[in-house]
PDB file of N, CA and C in Angstrom:
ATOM      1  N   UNK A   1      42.510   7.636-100.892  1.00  0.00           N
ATOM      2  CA  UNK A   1      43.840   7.943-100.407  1.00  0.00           C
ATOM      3  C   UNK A   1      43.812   9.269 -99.638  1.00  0.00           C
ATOM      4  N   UNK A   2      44.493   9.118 -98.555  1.00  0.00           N
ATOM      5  CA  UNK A   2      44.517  10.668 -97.618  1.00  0.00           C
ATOM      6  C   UNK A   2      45.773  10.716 -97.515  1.00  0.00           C
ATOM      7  N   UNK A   3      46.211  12.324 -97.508  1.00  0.00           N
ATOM      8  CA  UNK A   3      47.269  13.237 -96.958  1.00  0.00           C
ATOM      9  C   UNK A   3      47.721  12.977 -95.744  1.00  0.00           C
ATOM     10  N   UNK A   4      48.539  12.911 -95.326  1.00  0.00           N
ATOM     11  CA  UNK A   4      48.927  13.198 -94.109  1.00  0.00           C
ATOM     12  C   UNK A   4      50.475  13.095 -93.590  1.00  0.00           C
ATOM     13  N   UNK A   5      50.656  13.725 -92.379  1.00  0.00           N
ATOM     14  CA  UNK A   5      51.767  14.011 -91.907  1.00  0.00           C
ATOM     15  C   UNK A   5      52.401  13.051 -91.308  1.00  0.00           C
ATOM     16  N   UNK A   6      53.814  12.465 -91.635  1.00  0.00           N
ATOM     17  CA  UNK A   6      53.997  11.695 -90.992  1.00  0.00           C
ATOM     18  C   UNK A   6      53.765  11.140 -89.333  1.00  0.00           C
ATOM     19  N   UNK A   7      54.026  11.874 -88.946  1.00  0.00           N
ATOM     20  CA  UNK A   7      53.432  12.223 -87.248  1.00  0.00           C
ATOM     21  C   UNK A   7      52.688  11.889 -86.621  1.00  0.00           C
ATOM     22  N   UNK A   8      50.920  11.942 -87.744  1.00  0.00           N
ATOM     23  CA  UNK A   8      50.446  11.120 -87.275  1.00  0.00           C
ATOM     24  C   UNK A   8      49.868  10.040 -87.598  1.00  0.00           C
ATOM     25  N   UNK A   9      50.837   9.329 -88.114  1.00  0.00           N
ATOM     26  CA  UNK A   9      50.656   7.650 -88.657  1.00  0.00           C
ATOM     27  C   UNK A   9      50.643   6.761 -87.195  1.00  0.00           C
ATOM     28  N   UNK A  10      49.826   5.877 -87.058  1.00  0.00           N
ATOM     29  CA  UNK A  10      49.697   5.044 -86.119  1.00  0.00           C
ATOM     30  C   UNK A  10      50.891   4.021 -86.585  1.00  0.00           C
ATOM     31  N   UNK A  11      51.032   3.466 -85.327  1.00  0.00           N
ATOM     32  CA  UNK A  11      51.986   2.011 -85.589  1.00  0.00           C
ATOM     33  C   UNK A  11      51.413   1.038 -86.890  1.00  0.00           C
ATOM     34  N   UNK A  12      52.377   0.155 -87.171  1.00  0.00           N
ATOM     35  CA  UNK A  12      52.178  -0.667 -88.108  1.00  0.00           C
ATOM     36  C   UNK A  12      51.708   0.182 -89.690  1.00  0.00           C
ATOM     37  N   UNK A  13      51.122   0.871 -89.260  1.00  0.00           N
ATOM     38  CA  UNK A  13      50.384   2.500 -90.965  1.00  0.00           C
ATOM     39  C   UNK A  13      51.193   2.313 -92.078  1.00  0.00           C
ATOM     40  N   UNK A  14      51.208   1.710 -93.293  1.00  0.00           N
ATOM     41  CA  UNK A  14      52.405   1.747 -94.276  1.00  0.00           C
ATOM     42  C   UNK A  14      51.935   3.167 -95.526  1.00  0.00           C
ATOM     43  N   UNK A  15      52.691   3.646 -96.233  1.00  0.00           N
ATOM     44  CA  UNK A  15      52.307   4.760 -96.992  1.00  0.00           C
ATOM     45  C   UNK A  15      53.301   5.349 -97.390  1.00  0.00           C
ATOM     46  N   UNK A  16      53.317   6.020 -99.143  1.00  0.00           N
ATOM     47  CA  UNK A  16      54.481   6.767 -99.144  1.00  0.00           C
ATOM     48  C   UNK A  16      54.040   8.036 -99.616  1.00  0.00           C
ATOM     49  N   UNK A  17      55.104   8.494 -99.279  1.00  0.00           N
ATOM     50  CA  UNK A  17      55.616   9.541 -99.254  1.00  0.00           C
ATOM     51  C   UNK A  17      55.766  10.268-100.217  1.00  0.00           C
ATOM     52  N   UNK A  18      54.843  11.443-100.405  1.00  0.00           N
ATOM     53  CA  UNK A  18      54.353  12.421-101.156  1.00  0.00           C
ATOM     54  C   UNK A  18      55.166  13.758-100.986  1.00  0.00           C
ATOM     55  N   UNK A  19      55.380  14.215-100.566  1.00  0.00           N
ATOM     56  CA  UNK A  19      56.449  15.868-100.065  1.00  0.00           C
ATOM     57  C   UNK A  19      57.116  15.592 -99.199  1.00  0.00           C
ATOM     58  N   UNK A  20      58.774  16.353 -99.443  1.00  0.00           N
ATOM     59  CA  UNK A  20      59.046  16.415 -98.229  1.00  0.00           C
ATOM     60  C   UNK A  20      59.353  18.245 -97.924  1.00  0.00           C
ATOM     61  N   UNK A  21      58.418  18.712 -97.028  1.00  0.00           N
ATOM     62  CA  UNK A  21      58.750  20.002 -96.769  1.00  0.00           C
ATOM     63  C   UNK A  21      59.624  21.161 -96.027  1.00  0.00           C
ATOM     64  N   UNK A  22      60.713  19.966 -95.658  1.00  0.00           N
ATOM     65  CA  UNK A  22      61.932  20.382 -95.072  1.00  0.00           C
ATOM     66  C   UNK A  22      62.963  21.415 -96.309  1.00  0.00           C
ATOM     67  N   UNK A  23      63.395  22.325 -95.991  1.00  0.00           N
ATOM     68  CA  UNK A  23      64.649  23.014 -96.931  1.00  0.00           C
ATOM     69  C   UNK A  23      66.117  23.078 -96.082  1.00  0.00           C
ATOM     70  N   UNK A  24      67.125  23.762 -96.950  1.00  0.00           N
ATOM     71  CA  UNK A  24      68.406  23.943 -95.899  1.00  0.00           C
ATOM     72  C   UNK A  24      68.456  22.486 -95.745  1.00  0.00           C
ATOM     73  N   UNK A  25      69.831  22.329 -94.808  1.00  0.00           N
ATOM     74  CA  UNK A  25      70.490  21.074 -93.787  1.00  0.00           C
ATOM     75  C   UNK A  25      69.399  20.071 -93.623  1.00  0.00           C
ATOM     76  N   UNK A  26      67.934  20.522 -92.470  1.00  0.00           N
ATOM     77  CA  UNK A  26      67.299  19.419 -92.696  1.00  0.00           C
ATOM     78  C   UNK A  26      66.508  18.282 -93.814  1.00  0.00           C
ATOM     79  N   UNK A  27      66.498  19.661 -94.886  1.00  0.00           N
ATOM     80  CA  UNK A  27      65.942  19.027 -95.874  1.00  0.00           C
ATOM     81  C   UNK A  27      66.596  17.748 -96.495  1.00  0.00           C
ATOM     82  N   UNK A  28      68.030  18.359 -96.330  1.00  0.00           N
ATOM     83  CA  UNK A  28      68.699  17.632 -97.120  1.00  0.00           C
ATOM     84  C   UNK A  28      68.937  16.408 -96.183  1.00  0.00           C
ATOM     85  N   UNK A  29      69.258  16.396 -95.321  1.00  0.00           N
ATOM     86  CA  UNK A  29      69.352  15.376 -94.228  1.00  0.00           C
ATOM     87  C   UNK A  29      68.792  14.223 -94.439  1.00  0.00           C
ATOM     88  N   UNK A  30      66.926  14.652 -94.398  1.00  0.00           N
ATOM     89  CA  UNK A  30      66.156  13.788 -94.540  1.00  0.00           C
ATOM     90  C   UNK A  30      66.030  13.147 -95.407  1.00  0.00           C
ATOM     91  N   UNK A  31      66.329  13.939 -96.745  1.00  0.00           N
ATOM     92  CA  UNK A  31      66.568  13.333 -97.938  1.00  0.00           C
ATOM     93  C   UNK A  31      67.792  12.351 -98.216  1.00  0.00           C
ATOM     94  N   UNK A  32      68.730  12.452 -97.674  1.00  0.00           N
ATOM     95  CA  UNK A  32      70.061  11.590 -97.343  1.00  0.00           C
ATOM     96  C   UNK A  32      69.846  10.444 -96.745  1.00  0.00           C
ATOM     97  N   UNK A  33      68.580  10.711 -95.808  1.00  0.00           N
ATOM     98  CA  UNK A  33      68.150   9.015 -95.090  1.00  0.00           C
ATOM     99  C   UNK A  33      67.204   8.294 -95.843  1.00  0.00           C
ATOM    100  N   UNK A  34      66.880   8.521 -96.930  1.00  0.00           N
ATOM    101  CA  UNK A  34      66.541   7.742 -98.223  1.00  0.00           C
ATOM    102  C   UNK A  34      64.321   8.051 -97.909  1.00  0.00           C
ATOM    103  N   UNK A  35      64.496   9.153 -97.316  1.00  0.00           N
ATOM    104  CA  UNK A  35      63.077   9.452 -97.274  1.00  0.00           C
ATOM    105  C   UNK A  35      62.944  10.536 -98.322  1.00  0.00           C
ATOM    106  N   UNK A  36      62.373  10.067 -99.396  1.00  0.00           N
ATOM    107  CA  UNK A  36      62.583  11.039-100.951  1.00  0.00           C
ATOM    108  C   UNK A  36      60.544  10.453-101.082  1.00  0.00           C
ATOM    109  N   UNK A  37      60.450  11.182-102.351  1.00  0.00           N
ATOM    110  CA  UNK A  37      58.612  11.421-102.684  1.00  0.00           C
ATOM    111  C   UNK A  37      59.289   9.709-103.362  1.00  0.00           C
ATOM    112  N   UNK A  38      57.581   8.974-103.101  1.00  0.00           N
ATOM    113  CA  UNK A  38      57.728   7.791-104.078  1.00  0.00           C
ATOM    114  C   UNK A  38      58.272   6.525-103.048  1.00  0.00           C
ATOM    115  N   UNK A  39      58.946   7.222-101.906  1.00  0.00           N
ATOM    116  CA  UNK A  39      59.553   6.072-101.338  1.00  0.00           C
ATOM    117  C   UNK A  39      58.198   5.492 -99.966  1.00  0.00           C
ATOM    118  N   UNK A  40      58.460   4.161-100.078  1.00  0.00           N
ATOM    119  CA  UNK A  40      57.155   3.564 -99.088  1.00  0.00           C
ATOM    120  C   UNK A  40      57.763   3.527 -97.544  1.00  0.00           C
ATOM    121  N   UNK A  41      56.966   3.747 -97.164  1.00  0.00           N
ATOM    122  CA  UNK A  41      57.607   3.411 -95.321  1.00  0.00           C
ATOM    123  C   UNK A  41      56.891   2.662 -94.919  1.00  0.00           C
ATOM    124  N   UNK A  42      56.284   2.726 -93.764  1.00  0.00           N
ATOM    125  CA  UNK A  42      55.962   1.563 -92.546  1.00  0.00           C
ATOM    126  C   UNK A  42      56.216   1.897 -91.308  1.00  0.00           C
ATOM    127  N   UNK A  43      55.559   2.444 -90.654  1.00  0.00           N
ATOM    128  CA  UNK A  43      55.497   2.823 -89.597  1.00  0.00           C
ATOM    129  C   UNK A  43      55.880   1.516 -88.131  1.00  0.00           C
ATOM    130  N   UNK A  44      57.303   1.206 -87.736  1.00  0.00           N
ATOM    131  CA  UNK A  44      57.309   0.323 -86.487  1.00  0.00           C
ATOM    132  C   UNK A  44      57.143   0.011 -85.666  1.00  0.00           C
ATOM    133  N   UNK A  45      57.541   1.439 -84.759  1.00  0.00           N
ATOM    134  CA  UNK A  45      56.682   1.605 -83.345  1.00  0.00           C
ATOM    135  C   UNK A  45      56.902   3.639 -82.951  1.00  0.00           C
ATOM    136  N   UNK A  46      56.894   3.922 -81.724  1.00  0.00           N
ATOM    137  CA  UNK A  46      57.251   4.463 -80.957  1.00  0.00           C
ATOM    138  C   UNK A  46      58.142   4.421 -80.102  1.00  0.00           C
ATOM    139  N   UNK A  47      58.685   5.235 -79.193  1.00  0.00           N
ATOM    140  CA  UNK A  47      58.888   5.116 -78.214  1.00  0.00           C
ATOM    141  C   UNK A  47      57.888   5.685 -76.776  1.00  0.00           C
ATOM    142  N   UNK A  48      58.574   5.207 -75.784  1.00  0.00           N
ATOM    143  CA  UNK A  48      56.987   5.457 -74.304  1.00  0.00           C
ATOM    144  C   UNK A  48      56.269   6.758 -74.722  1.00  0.00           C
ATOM    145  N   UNK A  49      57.488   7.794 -74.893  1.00  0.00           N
ATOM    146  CA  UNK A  49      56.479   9.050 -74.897  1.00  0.00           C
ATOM    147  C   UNK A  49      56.299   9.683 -76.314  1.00  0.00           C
ATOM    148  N   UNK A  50      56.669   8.535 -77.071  1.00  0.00           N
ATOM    149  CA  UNK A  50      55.852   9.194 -78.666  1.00  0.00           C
ATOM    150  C   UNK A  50      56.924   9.877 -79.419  1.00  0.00           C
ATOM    151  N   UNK A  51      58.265   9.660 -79.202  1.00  0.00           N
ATOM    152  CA  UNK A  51      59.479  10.278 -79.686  1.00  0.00           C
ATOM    153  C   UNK A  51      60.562   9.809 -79.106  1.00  0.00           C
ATOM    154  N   UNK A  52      61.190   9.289 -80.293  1.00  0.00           N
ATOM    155  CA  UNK A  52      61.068   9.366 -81.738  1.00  0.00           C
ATOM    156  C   UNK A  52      60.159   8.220 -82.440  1.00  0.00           C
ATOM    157  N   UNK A  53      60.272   8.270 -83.598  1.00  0.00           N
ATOM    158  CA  UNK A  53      59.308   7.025 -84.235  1.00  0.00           C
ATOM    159  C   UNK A  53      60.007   5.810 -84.830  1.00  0.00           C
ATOM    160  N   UNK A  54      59.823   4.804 -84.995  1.00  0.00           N
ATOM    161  CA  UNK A  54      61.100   4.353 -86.058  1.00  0.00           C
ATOM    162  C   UNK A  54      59.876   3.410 -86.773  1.00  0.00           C
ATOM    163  N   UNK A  55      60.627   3.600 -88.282  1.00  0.00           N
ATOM    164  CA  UNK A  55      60.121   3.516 -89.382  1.00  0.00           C
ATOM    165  C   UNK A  55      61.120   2.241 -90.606  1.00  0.00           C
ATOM    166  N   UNK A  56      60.628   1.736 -91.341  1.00  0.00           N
ATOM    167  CA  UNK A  56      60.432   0.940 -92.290  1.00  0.00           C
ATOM    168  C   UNK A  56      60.955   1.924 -93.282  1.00  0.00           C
ATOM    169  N   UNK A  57      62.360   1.775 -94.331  1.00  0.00           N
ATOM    170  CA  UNK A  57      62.082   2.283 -95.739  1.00  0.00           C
ATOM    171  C   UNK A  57      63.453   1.789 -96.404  1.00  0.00           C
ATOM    172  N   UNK A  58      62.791   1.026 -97.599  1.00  0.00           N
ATOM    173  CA  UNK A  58      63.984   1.372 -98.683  1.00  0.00           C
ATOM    174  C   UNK A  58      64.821  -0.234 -97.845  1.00  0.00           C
ATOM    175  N   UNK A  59      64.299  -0.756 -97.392  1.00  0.00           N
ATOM    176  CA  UNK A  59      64.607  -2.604 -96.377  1.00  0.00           C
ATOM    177  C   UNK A  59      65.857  -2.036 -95.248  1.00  0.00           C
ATOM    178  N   UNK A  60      65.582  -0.929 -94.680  1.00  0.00           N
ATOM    179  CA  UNK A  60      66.081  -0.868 -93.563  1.00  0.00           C
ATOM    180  C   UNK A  60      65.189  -0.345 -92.288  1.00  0.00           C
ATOM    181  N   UNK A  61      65.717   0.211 -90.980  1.00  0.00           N
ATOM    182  CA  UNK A  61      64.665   0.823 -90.112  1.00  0.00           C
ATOM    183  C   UNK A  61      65.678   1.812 -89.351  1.00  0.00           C
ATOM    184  N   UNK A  62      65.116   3.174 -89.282  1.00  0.00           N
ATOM    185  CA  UNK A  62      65.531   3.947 -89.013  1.00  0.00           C
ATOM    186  C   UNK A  62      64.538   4.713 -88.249  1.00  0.00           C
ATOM    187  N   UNK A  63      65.154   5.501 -87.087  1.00  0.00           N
ATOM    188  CA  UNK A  63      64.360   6.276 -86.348  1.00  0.00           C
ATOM    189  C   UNK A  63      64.667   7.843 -86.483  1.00  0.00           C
ATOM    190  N   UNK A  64      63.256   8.603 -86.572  1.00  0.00           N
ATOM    191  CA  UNK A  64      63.058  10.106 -86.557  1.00  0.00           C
ATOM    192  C   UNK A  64      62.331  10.870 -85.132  1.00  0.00           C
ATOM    193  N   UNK A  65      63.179  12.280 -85.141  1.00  0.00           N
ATOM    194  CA  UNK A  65      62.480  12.987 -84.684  1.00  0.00           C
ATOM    195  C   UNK A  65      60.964  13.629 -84.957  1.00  0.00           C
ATOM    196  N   UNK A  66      60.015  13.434 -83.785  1.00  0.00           N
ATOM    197  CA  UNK A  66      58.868  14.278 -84.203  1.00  0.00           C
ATOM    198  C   UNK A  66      58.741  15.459 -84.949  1.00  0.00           C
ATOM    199  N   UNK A  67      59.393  16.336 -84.868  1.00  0.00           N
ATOM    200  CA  UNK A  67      59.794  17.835 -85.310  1.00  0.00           C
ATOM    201  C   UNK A  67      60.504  17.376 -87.175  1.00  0.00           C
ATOM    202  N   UNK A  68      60.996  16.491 -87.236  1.00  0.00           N
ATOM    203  CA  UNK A  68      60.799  15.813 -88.422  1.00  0.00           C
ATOM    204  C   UNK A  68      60.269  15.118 -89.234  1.00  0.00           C
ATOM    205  N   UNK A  69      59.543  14.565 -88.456  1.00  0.00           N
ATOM    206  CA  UNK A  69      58.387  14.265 -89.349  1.00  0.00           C
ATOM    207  C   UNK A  69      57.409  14.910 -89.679  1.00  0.00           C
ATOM    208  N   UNK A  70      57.271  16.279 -89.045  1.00  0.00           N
ATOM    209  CA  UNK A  70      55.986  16.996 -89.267  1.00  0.00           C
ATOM    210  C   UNK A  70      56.665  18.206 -90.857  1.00  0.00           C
ATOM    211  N   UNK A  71      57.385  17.402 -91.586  1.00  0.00           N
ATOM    212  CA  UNK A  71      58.146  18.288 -93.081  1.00  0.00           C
ATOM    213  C   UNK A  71      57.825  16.854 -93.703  1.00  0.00           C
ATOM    214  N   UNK A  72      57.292  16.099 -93.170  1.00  0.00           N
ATOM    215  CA  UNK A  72      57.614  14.625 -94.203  1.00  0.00           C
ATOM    216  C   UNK A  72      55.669  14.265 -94.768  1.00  0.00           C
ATOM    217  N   UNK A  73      54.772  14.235 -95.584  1.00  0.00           N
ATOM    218  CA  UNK A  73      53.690  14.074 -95.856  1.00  0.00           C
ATOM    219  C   UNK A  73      53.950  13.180 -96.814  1.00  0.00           C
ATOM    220  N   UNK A  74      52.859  12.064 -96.270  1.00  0.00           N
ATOM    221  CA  UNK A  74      52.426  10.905 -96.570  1.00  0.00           C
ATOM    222  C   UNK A  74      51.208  10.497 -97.318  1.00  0.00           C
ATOM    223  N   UNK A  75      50.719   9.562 -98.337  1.00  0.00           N
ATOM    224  CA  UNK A  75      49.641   9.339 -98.904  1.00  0.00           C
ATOM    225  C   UNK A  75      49.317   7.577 -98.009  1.00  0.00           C
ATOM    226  N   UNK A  76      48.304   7.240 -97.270  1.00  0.00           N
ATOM    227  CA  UNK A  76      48.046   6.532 -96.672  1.00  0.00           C
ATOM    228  C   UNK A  76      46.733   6.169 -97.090  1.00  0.00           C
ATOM    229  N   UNK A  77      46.663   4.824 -96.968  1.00  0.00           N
ATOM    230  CA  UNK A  77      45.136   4.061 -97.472  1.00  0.00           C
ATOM    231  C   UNK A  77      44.229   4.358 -96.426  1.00  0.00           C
TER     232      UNK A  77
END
């Protein structure tokens, strides 16, 4: 199992989510969009230039900013 940042999960990459290192507003934010430790994602696609990402979690799909995902660390096979 490896660490890593959400950010740079390739498409399709499933893995959850180990820390989230956001505090303040964003922390909580992120945590409000049901990205908490324990929860699995799934990486969907991109967009052309790599931002934002949209992601798999919790049986919905939701899209993030890059600059947010780099507070979000992942345990990936």
């Amino acid at each position: 199992m490896t660490l890593i940042m959400m950010r740079q999960m390739q498409d399709n990459q499933a893995g959850i989510i180990r820390t989230v290192k956001a505090s303040g507003e964003m922390g909580r934010r992120i945590r409000d969009m049901g990205l908490v430790p324990g929860a699995e994602i799934k990486i969907r696609g991109r967009a052309p230039l790599y931002d934002p990402v949209a992601l798999r979690v919790m049986g919905f799909t939701l899209t993030l900013r890059n600059d947010e995902a780099d507070f979000i660390e992942v345990e990936v096979q």
